[in-house]
C-alpha atoms as a PDB file:
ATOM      1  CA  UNK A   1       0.000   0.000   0.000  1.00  0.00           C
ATOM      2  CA  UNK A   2       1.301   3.233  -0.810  1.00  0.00           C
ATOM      3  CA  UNK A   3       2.068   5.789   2.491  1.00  0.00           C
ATOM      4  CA  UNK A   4      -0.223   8.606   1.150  1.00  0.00           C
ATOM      5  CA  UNK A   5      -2.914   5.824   0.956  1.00  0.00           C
ATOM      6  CA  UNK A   6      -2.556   4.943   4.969  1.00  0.00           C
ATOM      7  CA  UNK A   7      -2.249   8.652   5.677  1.00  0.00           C
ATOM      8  CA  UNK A   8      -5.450   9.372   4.207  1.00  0.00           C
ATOM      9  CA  UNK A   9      -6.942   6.823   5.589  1.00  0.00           C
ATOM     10  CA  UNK A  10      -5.736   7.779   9.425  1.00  0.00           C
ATOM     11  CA  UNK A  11      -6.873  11.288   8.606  1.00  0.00           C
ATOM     12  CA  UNK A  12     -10.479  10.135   7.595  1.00  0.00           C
ATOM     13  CA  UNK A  13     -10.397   7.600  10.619  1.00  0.00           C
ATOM     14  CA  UNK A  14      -9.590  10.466  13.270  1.00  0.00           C
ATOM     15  CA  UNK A  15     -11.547  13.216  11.342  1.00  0.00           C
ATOM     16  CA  UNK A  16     -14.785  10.807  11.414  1.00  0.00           C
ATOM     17  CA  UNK A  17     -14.328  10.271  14.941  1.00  0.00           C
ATOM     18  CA  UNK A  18     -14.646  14.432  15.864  1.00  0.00           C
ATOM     19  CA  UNK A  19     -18.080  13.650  13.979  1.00  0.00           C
ATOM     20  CA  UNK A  20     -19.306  11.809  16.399  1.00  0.00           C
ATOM     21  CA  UNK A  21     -20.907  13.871  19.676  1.00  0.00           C
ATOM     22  CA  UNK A  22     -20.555  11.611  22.933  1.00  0.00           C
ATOM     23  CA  UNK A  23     -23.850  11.653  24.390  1.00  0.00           C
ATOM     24  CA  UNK A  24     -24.469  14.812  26.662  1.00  0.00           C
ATOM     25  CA  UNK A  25     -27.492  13.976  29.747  1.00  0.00           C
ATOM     26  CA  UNK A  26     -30.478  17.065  29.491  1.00  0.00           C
ATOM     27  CA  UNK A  27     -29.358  20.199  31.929  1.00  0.00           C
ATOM     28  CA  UNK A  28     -30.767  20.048  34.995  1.00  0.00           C
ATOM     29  CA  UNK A  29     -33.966  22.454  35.889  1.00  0.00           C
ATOM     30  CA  UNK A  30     -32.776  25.761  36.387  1.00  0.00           C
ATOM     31  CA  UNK A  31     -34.885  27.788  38.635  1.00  0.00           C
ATOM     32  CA  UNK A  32     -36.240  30.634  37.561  1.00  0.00           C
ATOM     33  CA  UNK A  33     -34.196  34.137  37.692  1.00  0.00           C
ATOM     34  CA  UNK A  34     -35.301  36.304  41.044  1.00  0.00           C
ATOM     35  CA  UNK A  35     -37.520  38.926  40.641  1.00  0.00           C
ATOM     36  CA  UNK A  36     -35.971  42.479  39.905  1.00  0.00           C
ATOM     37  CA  UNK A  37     -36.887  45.204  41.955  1.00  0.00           C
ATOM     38  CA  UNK A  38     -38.582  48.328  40.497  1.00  0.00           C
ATOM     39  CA  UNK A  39     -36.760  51.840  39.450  1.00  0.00           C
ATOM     40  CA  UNK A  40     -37.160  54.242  42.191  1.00  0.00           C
ATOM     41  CA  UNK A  41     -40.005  56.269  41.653  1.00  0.00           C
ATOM     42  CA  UNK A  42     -37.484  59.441  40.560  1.00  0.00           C
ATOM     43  CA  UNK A  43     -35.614  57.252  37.592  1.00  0.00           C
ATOM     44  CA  UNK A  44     -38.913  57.338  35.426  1.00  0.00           C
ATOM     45  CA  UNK A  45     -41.600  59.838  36.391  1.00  0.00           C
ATOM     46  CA  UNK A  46     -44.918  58.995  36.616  1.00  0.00           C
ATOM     47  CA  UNK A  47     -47.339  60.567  33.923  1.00  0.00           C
ATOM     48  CA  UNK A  48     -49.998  62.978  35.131  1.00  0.00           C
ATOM     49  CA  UNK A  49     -53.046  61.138  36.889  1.00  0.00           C
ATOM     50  CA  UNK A  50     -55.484  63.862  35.471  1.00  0.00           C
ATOM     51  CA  UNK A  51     -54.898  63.372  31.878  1.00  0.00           C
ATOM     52  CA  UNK A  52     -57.270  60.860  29.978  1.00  0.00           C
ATOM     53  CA  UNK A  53     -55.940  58.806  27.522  1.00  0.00           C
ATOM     54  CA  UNK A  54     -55.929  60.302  24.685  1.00  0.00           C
ATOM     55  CA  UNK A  55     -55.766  63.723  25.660  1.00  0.00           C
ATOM     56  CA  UNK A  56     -56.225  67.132  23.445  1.00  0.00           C
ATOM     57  CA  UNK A  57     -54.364  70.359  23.446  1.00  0.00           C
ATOM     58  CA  UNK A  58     -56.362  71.933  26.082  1.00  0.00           C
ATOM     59  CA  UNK A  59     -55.661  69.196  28.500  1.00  0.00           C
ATOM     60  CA  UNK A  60     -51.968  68.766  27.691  1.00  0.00           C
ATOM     61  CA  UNK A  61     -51.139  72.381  27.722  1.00  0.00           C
ATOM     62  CA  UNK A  62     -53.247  72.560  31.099  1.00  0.00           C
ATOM     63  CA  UNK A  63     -51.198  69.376  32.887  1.00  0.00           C
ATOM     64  CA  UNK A  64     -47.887  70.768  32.307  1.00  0.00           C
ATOM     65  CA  UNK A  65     -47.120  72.416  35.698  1.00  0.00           C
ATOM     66  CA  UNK A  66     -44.861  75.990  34.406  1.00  0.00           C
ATOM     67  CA  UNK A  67     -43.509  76.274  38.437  1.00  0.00           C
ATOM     68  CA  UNK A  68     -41.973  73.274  37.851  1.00  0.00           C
ATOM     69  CA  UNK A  69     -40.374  72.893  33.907  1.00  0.00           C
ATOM     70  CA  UNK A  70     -38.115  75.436  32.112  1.00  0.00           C
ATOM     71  CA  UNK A  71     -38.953  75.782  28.391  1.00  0.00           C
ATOM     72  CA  UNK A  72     -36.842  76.397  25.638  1.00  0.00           C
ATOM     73  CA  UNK A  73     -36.862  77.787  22.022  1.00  0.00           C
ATOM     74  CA  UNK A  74     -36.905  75.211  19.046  1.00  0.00           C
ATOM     75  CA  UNK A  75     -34.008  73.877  18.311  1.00  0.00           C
ATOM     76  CA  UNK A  76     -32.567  74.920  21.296  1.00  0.00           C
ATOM     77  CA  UNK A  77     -31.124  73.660  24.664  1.00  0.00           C
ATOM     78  CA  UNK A  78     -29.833  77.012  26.119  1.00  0.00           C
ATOM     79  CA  UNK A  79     -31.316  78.805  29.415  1.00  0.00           C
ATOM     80  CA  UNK A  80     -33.297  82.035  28.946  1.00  0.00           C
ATOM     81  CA  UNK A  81     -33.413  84.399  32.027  1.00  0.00           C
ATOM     82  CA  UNK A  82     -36.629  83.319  32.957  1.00  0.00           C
ATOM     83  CA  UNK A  83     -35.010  79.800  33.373  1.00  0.00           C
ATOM     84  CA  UNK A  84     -32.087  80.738  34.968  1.00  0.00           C
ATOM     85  CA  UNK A  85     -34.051  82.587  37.721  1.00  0.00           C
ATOM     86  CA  UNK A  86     -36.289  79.642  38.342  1.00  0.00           C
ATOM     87  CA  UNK A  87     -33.224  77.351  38.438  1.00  0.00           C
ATOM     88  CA  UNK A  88     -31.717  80.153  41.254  1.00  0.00           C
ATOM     89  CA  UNK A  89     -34.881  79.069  43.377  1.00  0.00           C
ATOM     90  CA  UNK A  90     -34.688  75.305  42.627  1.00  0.00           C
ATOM     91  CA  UNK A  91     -30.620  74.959  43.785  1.00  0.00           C
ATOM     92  CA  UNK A  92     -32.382  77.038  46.938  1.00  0.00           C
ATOM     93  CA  UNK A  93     -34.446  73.827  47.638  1.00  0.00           C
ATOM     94  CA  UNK A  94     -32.017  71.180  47.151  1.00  0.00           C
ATOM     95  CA  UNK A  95     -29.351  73.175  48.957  1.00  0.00           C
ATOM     96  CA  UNK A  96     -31.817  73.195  52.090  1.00  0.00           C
ATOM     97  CA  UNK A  97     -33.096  69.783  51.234  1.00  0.00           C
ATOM     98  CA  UNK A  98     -29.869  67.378  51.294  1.00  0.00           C
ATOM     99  CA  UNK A  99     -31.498  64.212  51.010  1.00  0.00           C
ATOM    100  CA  UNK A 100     -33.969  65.832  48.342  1.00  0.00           C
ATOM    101  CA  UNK A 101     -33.294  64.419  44.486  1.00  0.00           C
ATOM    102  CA  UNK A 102     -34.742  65.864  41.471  1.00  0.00           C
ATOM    103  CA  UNK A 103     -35.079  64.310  38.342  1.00  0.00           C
ATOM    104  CA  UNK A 104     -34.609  66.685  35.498  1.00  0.00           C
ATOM    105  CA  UNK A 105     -36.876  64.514  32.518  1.00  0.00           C
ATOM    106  CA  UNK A 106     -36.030  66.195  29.182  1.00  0.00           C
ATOM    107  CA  UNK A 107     -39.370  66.910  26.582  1.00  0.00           C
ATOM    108  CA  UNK A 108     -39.258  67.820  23.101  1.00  0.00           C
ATOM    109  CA  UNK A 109     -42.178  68.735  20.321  1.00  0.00           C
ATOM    110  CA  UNK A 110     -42.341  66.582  17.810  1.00  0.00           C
ATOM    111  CA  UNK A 111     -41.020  68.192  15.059  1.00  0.00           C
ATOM    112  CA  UNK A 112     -38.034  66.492  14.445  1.00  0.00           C
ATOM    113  CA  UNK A 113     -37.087  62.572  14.072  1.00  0.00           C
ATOM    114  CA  UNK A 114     -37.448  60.536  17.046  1.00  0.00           C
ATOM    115  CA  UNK A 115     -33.738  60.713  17.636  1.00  0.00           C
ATOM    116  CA  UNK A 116     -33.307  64.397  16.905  1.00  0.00           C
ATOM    117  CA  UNK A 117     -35.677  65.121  19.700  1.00  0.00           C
ATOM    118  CA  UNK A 118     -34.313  62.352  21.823  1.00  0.00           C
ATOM    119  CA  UNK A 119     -30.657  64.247  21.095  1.00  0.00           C
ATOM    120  CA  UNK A 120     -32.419  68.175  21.735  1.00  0.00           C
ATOM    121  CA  UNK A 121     -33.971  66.665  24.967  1.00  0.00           C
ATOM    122  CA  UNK A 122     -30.713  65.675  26.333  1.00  0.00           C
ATOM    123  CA  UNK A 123     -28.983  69.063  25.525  1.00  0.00           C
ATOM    124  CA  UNK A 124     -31.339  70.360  27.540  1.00  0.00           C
ATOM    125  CA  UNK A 125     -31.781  68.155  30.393  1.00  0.00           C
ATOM    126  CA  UNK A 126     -27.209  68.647  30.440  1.00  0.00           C
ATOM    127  CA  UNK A 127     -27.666  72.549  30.347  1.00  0.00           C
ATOM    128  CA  UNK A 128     -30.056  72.350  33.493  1.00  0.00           C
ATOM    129  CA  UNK A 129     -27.866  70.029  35.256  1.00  0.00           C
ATOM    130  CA  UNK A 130     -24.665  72.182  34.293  1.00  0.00           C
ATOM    131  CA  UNK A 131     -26.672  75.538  35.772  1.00  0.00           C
ATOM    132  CA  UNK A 132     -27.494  73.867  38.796  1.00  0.00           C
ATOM    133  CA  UNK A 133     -24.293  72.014  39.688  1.00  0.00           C
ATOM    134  CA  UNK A 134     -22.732  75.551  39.112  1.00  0.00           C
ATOM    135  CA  UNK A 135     -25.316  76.657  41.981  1.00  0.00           C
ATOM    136  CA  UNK A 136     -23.961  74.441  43.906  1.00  0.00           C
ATOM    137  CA  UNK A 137     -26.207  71.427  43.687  1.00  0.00           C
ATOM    138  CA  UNK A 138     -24.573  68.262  44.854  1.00  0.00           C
ATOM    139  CA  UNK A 139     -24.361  65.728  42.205  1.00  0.00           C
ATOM    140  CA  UNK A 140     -26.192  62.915  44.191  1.00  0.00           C
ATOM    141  CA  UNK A 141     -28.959  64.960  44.116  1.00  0.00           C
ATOM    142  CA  UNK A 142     -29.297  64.966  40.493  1.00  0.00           C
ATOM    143  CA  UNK A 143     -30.964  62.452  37.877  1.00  0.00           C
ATOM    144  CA  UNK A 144     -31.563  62.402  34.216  1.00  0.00           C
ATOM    145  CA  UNK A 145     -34.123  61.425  32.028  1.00  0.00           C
ATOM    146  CA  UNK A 146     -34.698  62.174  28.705  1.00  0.00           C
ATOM    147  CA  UNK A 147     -38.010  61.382  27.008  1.00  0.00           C
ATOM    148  CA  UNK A 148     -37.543  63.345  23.505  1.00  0.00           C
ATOM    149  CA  UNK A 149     -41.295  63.782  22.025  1.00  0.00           C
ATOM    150  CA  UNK A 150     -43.253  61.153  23.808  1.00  0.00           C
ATOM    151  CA  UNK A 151     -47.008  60.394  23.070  1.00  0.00           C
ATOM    152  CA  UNK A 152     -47.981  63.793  24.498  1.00  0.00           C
ATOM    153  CA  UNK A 153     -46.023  65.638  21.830  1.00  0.00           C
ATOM    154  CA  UNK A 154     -48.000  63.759  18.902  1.00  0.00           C
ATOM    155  CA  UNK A 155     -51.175  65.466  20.082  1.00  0.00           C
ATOM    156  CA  UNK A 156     -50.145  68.454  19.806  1.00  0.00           C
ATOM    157  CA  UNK A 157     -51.020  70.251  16.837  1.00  0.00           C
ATOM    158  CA  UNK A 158     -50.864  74.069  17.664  1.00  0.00           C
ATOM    159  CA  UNK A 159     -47.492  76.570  18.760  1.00  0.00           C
ATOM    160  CA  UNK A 160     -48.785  77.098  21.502  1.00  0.00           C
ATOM    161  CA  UNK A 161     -48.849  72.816  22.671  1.00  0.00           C
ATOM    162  CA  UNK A 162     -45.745  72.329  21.270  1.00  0.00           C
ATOM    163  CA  UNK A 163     -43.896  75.363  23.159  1.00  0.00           C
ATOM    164  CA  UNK A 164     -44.999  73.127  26.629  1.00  0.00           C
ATOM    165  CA  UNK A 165     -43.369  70.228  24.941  1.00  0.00           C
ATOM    166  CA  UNK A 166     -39.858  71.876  24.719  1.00  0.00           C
ATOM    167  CA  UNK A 167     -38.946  71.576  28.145  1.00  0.00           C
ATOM    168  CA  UNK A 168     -37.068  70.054  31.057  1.00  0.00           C
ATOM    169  CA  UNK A 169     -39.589  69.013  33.976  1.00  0.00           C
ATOM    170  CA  UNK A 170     -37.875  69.011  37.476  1.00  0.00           C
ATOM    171  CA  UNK A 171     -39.530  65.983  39.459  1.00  0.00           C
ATOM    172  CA  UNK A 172     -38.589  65.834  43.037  1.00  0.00           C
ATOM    173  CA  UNK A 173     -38.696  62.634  45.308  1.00  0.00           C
ATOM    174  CA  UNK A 174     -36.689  62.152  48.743  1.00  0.00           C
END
């Protein structure tokens, strides 16, 4: 027999063998994973109890509480005086409130593409938390949230909804 024929013929031997799976017993029961506890109440704010549904204009512009959001301009994440006033009386709060944490939940219209105003939203939500760690807000008492133009937005047909929409909503828990 020629060698190249016996080489070929261990090869296909050993190679045939690796087909061959041994036989592997079913994996025991696993139990099932433990139960993961709930985001704080502050990590995703709650929506407004008083709106129905499907609300209209009149109702959405009416839920959005202006004591405690900052609006901006469209297109834009940068504080007006108006806001930075507000924000003066807000780092007043959590400076005398410690253990007090605010959620600062970013809102856009919906004017844009879903990630535009996911992307606007943020600038705005960082521009609030820049202006009040510069008051002197701790850091633990700050959380972030940005929405971008969530269902509320898409009823909004008017300049007048929309300007509610473009906002950052301060939500305070303890």
């Amino acid at each position: 027999m020629p060698q190249g024929y016996l080489v070929c013929l261990l090869l296909s031997c050993l190679l045939s063998a690796c087909a061959v799976r041994p036989a592997v017993p079913p994996p025991a029961a696993v139990p099932p994973p433990a139960a993961v506890p709930a985001a704080p109440a502050a990590a995703v704010p709650k929506r407004p109890e008083k709106l129905p549904e499907r609300p209209d204009e009149a109702q959405i512009i009416a839920a959005v509480d202006a004591k405690e959001n900052l609006f901006f301009v469209q297109g834009s994440a940068e504080l007006d005086a108006a806001a930075n006033q507000a924000l003066a009386q807000h780092a007043l709060r959590l400076k005398a409130n410690p253990r007090q944490v605010v959620t600062l939940v970013g809102h856009a219209d919906d004017l844009g593409s879903p990630a535009y105003d996911l992307a606007i939203a943020e600038r705005r939500v960082q521009a609030v938390y820049k202006a009040l760690r510069g008051l002197g807000v701790g850091a633990t008492q700050l959380r972030s949230y940005s929405v971008g133009s969530e269902k509320l937005s898409l009823a909004c047909r008017s300049e007048a909804c929309r300007r509610r929409m473009r906002r950052v909503e301060l939500v305070y828990s303890e």
